[in-house]
PDB file of N, CA and C in Angstrom:
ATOM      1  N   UNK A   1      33.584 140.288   2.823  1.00  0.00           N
ATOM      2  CA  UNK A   1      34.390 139.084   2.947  1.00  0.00           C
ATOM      3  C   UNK A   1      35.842 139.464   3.248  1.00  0.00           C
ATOM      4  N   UNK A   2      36.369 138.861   4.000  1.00  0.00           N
ATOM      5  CA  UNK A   2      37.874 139.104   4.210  1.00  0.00           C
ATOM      6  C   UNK A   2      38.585 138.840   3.063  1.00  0.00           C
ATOM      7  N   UNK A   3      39.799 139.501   3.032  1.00  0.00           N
ATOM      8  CA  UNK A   3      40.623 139.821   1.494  1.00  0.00           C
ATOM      9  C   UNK A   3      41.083 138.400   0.688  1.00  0.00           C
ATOM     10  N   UNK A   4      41.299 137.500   1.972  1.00  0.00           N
ATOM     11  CA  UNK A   4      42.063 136.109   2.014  1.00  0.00           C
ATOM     12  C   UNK A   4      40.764 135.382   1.259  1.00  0.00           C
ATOM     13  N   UNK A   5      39.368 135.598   1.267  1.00  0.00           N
ATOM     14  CA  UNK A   5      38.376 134.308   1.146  1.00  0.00           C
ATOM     15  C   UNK A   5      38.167 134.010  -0.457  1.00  0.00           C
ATOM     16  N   UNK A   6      38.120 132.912  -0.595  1.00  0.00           N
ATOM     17  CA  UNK A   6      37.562 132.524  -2.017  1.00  0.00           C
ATOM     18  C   UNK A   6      36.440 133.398  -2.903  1.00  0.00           C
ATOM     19  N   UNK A   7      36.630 134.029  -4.227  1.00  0.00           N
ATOM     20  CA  UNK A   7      35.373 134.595  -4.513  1.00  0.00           C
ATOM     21  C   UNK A   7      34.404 133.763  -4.840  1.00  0.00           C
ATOM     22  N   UNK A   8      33.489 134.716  -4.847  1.00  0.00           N
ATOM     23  CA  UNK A   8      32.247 133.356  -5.122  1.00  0.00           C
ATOM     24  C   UNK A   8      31.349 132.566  -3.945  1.00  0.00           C
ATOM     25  N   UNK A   9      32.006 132.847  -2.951  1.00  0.00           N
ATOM     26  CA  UNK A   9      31.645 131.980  -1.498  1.00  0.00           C
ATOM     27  C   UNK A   9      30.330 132.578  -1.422  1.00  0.00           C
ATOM     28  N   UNK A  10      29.370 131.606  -1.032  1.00  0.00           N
ATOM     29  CA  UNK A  10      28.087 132.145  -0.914  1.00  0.00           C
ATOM     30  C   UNK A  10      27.429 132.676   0.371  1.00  0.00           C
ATOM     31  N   UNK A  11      26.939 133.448   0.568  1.00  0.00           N
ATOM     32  CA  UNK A  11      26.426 134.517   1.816  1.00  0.00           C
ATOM     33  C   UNK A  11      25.861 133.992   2.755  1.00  0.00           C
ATOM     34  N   UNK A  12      25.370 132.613   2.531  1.00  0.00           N
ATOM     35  CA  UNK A  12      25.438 132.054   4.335  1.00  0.00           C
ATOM     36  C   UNK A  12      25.621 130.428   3.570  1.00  0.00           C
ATOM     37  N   UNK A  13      26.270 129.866   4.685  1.00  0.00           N
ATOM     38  CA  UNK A  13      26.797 128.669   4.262  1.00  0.00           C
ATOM     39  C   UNK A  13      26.402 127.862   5.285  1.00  0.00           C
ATOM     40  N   UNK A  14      25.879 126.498   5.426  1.00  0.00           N
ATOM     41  CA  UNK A  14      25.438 125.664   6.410  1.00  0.00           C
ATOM     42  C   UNK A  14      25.291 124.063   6.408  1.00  0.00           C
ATOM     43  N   UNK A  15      25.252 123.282   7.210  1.00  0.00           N
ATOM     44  CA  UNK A  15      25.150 121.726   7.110  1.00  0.00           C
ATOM     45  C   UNK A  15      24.087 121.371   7.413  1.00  0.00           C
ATOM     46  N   UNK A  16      23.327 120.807   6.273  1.00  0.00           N
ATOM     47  CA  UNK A  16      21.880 120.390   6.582  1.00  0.00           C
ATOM     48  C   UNK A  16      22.149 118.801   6.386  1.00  0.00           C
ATOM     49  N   UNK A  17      21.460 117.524   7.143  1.00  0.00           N
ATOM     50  CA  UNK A  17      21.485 116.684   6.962  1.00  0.00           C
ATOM     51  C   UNK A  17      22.821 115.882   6.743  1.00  0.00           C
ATOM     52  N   UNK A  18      24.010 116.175   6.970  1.00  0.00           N
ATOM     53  CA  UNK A  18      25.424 116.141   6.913  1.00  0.00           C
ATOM     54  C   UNK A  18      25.548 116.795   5.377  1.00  0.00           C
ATOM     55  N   UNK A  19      24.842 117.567   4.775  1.00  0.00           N
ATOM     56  CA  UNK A  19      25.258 117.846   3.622  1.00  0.00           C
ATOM     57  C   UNK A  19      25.645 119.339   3.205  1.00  0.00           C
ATOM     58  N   UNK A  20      26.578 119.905   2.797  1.00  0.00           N
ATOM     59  CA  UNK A  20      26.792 121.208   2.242  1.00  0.00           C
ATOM     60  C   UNK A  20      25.604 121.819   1.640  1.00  0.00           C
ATOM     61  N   UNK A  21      25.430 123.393   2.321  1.00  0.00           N
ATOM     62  CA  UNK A  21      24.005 124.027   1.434  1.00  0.00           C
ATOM     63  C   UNK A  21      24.633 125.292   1.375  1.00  0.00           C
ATOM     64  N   UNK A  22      24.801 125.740  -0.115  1.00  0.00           N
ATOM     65  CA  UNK A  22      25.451 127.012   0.303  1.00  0.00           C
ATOM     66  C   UNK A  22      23.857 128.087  -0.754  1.00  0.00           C
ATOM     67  N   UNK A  23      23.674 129.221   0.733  1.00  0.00           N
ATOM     68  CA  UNK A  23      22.390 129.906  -0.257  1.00  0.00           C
ATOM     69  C   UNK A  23      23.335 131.001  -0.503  1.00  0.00           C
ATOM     70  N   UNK A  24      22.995 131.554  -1.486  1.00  0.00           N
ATOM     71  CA  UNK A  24      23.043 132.459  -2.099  1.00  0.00           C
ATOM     72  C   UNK A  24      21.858 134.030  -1.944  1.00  0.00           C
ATOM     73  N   UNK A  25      21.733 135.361  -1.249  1.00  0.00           N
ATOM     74  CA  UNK A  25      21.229 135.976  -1.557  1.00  0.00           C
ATOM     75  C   UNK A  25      20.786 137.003  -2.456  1.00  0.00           C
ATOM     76  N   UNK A  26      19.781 137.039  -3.240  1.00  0.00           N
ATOM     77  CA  UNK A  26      19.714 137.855  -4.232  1.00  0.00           C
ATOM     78  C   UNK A  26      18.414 138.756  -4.403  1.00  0.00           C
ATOM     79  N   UNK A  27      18.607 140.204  -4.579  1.00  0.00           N
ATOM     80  CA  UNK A  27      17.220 140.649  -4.693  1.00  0.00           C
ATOM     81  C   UNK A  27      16.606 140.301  -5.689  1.00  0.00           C
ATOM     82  N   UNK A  28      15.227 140.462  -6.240  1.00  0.00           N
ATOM     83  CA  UNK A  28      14.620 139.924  -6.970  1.00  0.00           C
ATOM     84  C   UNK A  28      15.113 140.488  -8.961  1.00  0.00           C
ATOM     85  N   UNK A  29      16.282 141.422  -8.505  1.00  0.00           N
ATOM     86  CA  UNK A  29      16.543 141.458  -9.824  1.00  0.00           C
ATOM     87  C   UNK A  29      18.276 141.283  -9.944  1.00  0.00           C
ATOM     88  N   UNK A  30      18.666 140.485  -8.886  1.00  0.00           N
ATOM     89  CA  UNK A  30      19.881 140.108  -8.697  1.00  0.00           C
ATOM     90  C   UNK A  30      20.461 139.102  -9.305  1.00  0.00           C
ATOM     91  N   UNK A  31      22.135 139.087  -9.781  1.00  0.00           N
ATOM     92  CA  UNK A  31      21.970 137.996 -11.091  1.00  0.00           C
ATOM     93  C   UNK A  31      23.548 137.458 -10.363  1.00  0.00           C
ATOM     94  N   UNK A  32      24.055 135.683 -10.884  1.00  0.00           N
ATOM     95  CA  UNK A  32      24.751 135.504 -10.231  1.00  0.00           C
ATOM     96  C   UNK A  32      26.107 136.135 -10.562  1.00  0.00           C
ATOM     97  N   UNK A  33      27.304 136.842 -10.493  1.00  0.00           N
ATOM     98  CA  UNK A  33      28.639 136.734 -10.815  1.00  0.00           C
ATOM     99  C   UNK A  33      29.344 135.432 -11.131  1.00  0.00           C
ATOM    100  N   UNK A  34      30.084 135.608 -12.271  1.00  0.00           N
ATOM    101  CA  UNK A  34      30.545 134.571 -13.001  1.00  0.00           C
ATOM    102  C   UNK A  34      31.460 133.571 -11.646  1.00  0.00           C
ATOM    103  N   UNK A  35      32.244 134.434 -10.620  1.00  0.00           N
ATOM    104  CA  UNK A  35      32.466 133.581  -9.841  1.00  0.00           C
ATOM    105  C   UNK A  35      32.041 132.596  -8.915  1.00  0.00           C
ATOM    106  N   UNK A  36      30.681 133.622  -8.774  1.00  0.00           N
ATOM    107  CA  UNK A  36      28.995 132.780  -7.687  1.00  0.00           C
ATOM    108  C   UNK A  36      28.866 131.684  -8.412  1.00  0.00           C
ATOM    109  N   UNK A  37      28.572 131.535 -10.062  1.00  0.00           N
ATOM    110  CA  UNK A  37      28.363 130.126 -10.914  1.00  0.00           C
ATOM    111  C   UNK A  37      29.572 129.486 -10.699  1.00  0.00           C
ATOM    112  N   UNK A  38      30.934 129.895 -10.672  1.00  0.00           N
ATOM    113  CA  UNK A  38      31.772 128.579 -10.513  1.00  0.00           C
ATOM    114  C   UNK A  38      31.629 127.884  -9.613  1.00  0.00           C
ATOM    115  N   UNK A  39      31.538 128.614  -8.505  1.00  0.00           N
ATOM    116  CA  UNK A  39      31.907 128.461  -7.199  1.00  0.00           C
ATOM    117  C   UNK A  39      30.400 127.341  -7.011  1.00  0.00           C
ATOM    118  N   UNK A  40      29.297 127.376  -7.634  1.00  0.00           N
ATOM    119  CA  UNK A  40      28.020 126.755  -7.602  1.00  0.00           C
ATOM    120  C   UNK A  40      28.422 125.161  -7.805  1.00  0.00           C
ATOM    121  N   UNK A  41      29.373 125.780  -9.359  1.00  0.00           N
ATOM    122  CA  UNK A  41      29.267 124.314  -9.579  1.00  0.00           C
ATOM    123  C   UNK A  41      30.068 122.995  -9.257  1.00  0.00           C
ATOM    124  N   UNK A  42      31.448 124.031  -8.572  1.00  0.00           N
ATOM    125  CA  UNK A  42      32.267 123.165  -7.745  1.00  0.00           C
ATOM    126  C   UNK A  42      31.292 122.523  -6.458  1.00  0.00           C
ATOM    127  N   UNK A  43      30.789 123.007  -5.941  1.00  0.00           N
ATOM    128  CA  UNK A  43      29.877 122.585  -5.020  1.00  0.00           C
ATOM    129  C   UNK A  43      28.984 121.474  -5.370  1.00  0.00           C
ATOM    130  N   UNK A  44      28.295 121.504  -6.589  1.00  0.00           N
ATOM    131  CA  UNK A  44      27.486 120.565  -7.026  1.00  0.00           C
ATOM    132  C   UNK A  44      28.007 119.252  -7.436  1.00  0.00           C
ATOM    133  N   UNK A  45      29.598 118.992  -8.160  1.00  0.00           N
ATOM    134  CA  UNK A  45      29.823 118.537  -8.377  1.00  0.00           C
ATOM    135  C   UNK A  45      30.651 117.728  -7.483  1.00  0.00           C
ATOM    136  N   UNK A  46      30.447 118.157  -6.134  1.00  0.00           N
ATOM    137  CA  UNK A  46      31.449 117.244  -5.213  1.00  0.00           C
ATOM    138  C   UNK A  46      29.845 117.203  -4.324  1.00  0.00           C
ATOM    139  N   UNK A  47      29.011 117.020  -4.637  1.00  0.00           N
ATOM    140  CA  UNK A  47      27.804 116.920  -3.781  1.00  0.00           C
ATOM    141  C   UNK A  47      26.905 117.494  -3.278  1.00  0.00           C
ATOM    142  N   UNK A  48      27.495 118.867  -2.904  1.00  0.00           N
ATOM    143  CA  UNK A  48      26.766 120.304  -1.965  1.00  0.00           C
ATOM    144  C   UNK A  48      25.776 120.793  -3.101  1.00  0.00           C
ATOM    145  N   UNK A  49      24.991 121.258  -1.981  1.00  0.00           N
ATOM    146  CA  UNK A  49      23.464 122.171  -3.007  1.00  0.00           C
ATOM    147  C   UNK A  49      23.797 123.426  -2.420  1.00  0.00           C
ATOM    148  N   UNK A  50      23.385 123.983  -3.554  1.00  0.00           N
ATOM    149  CA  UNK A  50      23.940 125.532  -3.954  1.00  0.00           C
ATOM    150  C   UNK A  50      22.146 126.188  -4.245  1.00  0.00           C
ATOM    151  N   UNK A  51      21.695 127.264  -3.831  1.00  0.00           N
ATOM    152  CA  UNK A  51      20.606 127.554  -4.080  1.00  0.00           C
ATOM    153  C   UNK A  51      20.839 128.936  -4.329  1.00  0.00           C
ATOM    154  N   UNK A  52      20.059 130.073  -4.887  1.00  0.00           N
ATOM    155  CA  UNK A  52      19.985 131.056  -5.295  1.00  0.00           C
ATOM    156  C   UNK A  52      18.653 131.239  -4.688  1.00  0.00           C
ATOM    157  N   UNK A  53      18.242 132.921  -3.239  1.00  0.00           N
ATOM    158  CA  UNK A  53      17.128 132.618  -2.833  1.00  0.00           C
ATOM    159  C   UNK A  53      16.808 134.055  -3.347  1.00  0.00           C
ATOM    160  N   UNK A  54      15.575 134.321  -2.967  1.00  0.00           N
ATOM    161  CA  UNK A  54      15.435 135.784  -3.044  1.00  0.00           C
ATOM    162  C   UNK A  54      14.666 136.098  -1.464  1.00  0.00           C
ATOM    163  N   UNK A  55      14.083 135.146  -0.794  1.00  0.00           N
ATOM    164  CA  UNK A  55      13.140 135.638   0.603  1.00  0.00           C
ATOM    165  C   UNK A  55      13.336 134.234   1.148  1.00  0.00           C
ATOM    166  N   UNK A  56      12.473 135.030   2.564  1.00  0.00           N
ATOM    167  CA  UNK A  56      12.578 133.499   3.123  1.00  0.00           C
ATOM    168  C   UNK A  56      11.804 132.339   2.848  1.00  0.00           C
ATOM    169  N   UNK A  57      10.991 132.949   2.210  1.00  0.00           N
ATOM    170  CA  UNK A  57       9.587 132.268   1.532  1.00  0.00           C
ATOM    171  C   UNK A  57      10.503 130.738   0.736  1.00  0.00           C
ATOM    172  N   UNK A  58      11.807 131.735  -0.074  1.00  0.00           N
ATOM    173  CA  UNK A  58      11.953 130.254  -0.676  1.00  0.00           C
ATOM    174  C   UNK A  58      13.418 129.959   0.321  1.00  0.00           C
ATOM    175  N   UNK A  59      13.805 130.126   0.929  1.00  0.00           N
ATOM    176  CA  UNK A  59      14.718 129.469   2.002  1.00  0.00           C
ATOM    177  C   UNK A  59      13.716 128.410   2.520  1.00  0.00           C
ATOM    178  N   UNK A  60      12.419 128.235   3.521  1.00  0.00           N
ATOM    179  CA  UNK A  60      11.438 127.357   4.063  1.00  0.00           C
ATOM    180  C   UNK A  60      11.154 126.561   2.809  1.00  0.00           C
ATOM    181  N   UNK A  61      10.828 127.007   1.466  1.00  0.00           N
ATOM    182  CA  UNK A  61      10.344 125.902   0.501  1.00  0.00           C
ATOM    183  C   UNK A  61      11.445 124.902   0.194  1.00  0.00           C
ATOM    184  N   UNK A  62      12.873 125.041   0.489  1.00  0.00           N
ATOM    185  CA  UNK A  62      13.392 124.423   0.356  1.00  0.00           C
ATOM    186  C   UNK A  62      13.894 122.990   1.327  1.00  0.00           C
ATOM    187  N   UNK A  63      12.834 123.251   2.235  1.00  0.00           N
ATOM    188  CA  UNK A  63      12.680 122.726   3.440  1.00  0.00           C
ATOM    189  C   UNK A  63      13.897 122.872   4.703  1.00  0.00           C
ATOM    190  N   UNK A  64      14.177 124.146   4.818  1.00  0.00           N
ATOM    191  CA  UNK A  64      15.789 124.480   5.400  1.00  0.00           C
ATOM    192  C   UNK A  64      15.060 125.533   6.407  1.00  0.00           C
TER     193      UNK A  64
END
C-alpha cells in the first residue's frame, strides 16, 4: 500500500450493485489486524459489506 493510504483498507475493493464491498484476503489461518476490524466496521456502519474470504470458492458464494 502506498505510505499515504488508510490502514486497514481491504485488498480489493469494488462496487457491486451501487454498493461498497470491500474483501478482505486471508489464508486459511489468517486473522484480521485490529485495523482490518475497524476499518470493517466503519464500512458496515455507513452501509458497505466488508467480507473476510479465504478462496474463490467463497468470493462466488457470496454471489460476487
Amino acid at each position: 500500500m502506498p505510505k499515504h493510504s488508510r490502514r486497514g483498507v481491504p485488498d480489493i475493493i469494488l462496487i457491486h450493485q451501487a454498493q461498497f464491498v470491500g474483501l478482505e484476503v486471508k489464508r486459511e489461518d489468517g486473522r484480521q489486524s485490529p485495523d482490518q476490524k475497524d476499518f470493517q466496521q466503519g464500512c458496515e456502519v455507513h452501509g458497505g459489506r466488508y467480507h473476510v474470504v479465504r478462496s474463490i470458492d467463497d468470493v462466488q458464494a457470496l454471489g460476487l
